[in-house]
N, C-alpha and C. Protein backbone atom coordinates (compact mmCIF):
# COMPACT_ATOMS: atom_id res chain seq x y z
N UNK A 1 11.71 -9.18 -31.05
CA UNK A 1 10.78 -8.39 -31.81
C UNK A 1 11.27 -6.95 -31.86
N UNK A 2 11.78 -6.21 -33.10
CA UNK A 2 12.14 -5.26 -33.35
C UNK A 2 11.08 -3.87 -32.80
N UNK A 3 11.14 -2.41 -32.19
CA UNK A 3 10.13 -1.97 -31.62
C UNK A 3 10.06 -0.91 -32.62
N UNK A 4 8.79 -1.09 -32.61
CA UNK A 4 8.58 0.43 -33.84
C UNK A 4 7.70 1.25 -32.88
N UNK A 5 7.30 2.44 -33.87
CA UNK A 5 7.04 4.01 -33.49
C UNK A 5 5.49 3.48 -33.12
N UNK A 6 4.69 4.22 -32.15
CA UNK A 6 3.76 4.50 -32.46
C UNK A 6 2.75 5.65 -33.46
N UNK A 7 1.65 5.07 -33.74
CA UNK A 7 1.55 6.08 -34.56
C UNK A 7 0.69 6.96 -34.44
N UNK A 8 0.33 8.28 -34.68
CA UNK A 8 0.15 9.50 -33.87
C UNK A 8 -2.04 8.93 -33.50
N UNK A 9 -2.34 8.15 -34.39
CA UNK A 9 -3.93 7.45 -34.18
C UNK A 9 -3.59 6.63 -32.75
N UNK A 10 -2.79 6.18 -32.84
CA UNK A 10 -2.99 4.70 -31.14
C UNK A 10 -2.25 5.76 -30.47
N UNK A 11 -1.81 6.48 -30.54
CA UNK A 11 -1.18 7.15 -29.41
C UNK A 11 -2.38 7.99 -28.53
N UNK A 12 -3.01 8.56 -30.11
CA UNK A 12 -4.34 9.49 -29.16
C UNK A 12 -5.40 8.30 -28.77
N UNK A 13 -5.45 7.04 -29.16
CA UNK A 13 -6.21 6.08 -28.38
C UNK A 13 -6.02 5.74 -27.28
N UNK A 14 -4.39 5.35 -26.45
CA UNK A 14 -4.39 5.04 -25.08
C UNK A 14 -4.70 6.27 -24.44
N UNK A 15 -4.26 7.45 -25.16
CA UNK A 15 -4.89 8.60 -24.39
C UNK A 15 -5.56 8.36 -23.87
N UNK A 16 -7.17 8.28 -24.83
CA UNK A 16 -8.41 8.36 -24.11
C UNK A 16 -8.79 7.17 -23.63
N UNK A 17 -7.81 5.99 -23.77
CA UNK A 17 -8.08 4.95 -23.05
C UNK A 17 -7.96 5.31 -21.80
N UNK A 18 -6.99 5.81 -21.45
CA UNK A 18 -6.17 6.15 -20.10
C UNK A 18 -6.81 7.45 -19.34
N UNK A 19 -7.86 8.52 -20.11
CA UNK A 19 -8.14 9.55 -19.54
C UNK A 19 -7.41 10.56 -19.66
N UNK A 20 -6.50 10.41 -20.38
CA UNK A 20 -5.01 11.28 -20.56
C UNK A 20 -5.59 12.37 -21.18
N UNK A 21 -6.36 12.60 -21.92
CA UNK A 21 -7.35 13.73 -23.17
C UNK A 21 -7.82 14.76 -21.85
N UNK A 22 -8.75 14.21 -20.91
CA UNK A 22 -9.53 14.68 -20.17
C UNK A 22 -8.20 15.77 -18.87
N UNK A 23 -9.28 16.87 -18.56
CA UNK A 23 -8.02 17.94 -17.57
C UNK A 23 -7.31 17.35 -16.39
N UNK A 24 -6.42 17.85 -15.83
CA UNK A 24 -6.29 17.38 -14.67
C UNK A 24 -7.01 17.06 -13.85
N UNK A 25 -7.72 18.56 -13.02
CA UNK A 25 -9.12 18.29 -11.85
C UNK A 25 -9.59 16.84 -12.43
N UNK A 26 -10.06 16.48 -13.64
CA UNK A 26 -11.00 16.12 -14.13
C UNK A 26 -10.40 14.42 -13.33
N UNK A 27 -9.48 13.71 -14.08
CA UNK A 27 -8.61 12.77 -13.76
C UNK A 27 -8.34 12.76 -12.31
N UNK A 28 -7.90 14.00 -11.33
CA UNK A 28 -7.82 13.67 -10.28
C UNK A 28 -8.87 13.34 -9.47
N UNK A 29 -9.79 13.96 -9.80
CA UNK A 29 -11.47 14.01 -9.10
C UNK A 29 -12.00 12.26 -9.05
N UNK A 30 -11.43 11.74 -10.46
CA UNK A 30 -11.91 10.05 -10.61
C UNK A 30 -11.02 9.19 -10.06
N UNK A 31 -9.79 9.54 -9.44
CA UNK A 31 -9.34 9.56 -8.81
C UNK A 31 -9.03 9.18 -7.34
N UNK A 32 -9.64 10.03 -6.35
CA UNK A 32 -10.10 10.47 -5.09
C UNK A 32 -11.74 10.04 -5.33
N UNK A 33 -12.23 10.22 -6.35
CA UNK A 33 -13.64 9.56 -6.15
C UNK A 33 -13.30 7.32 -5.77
N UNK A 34 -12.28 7.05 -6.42
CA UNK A 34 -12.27 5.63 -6.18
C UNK A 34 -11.10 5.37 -5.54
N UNK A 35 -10.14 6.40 -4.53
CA UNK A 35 -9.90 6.31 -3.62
C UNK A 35 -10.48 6.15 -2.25
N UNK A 36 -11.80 6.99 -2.22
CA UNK A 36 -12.49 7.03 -1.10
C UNK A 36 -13.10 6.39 -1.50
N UNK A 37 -14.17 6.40 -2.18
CA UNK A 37 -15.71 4.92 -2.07
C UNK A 37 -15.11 3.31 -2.36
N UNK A 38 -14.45 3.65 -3.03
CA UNK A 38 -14.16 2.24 -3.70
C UNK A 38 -12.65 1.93 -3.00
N UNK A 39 -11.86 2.57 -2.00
CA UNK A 39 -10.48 2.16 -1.57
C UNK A 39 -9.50 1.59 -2.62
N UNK A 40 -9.52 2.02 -3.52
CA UNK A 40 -8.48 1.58 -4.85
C UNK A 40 -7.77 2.21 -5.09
N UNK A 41 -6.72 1.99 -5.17
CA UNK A 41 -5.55 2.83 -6.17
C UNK A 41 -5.38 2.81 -7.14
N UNK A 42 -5.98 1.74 -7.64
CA UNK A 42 -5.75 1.21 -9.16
C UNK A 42 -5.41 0.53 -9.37
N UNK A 43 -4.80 0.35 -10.87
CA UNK A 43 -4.28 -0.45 -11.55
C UNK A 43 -2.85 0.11 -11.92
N UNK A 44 -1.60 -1.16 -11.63
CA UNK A 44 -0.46 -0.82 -12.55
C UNK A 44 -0.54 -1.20 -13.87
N UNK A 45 -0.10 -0.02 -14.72
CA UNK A 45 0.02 0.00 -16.17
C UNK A 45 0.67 -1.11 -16.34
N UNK A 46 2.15 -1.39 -15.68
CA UNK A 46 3.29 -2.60 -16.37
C UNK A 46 2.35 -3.59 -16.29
N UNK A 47 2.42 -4.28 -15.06
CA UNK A 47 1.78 -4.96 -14.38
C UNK A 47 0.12 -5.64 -14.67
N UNK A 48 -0.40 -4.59 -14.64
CA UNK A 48 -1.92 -5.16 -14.11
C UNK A 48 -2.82 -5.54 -13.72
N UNK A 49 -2.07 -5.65 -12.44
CA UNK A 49 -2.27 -6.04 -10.88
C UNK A 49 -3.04 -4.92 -10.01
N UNK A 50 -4.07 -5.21 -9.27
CA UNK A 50 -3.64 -3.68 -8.30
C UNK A 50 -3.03 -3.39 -7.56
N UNK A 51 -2.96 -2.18 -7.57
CA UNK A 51 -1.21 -1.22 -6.78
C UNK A 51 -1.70 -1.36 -5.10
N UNK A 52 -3.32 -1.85 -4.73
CA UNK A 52 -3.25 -2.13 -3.14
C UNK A 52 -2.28 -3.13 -3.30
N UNK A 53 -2.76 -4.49 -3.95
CA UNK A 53 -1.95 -5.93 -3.69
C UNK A 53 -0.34 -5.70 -3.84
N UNK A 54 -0.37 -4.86 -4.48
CA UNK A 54 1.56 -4.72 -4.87
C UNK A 54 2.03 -4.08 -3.16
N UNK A 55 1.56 -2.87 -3.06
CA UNK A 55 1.54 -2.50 -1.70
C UNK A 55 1.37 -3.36 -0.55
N UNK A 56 0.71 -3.96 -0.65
CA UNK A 56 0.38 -4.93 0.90
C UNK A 56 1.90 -6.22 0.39
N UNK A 57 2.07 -6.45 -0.83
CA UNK A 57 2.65 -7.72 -1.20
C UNK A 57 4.33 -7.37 -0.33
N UNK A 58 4.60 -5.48 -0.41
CA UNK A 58 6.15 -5.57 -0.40
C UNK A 58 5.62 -4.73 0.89
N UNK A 59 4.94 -4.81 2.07
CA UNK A 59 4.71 -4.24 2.95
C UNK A 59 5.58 -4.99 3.96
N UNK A 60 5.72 -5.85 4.46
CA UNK A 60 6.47 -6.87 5.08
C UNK A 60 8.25 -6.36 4.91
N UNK A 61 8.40 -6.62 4.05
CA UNK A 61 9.75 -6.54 3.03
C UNK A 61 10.35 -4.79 3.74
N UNK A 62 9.04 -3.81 3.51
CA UNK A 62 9.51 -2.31 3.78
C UNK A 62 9.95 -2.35 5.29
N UNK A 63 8.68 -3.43 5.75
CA UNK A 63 8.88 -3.23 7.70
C UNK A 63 9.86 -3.63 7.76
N UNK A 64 10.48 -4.55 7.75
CA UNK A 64 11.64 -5.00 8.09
C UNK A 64 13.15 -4.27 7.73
N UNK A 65 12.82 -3.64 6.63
CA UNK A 65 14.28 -2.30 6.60
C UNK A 65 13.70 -1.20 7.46
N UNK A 66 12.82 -1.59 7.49
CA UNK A 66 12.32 0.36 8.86
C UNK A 66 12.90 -0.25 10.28
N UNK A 67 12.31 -1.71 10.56
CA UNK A 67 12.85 -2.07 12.00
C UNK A 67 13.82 -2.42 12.31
């Protein structure tokens, strides 16, 4: 499948899909708000998994080059 441009309408859509529109503080604050109450990191974009499970998945894998 050949990749074309996006176009300048869906581009400002994942924006505000993504929060990307909104300030920094603003994004980091929602952030640290569902870091602490909710223990999440999120979501990976590629992926779409959450980034705990990716973390815990290659946690093993890291210990073992540290030990």
């Amino acid at each position: 499948m050949p990749l074309r441009a996006a176009t300048p309408e869906r581009v400002e859509e994942v924006k505000q899909y993504l929060g990307l529109d909104k300030p920094f503080y603003v994004q980091y604050g929602k952030f640290l708000k569902r870091l602490v109450f909710e223990g999440s990191l999120g979501h990976s974009f590629l992926t779409r998994r959450s980034v705990n499970e990716e973390i815990l998945r290659a946690a093993p894998i890291t210990a073992s080059l540290v030990f």
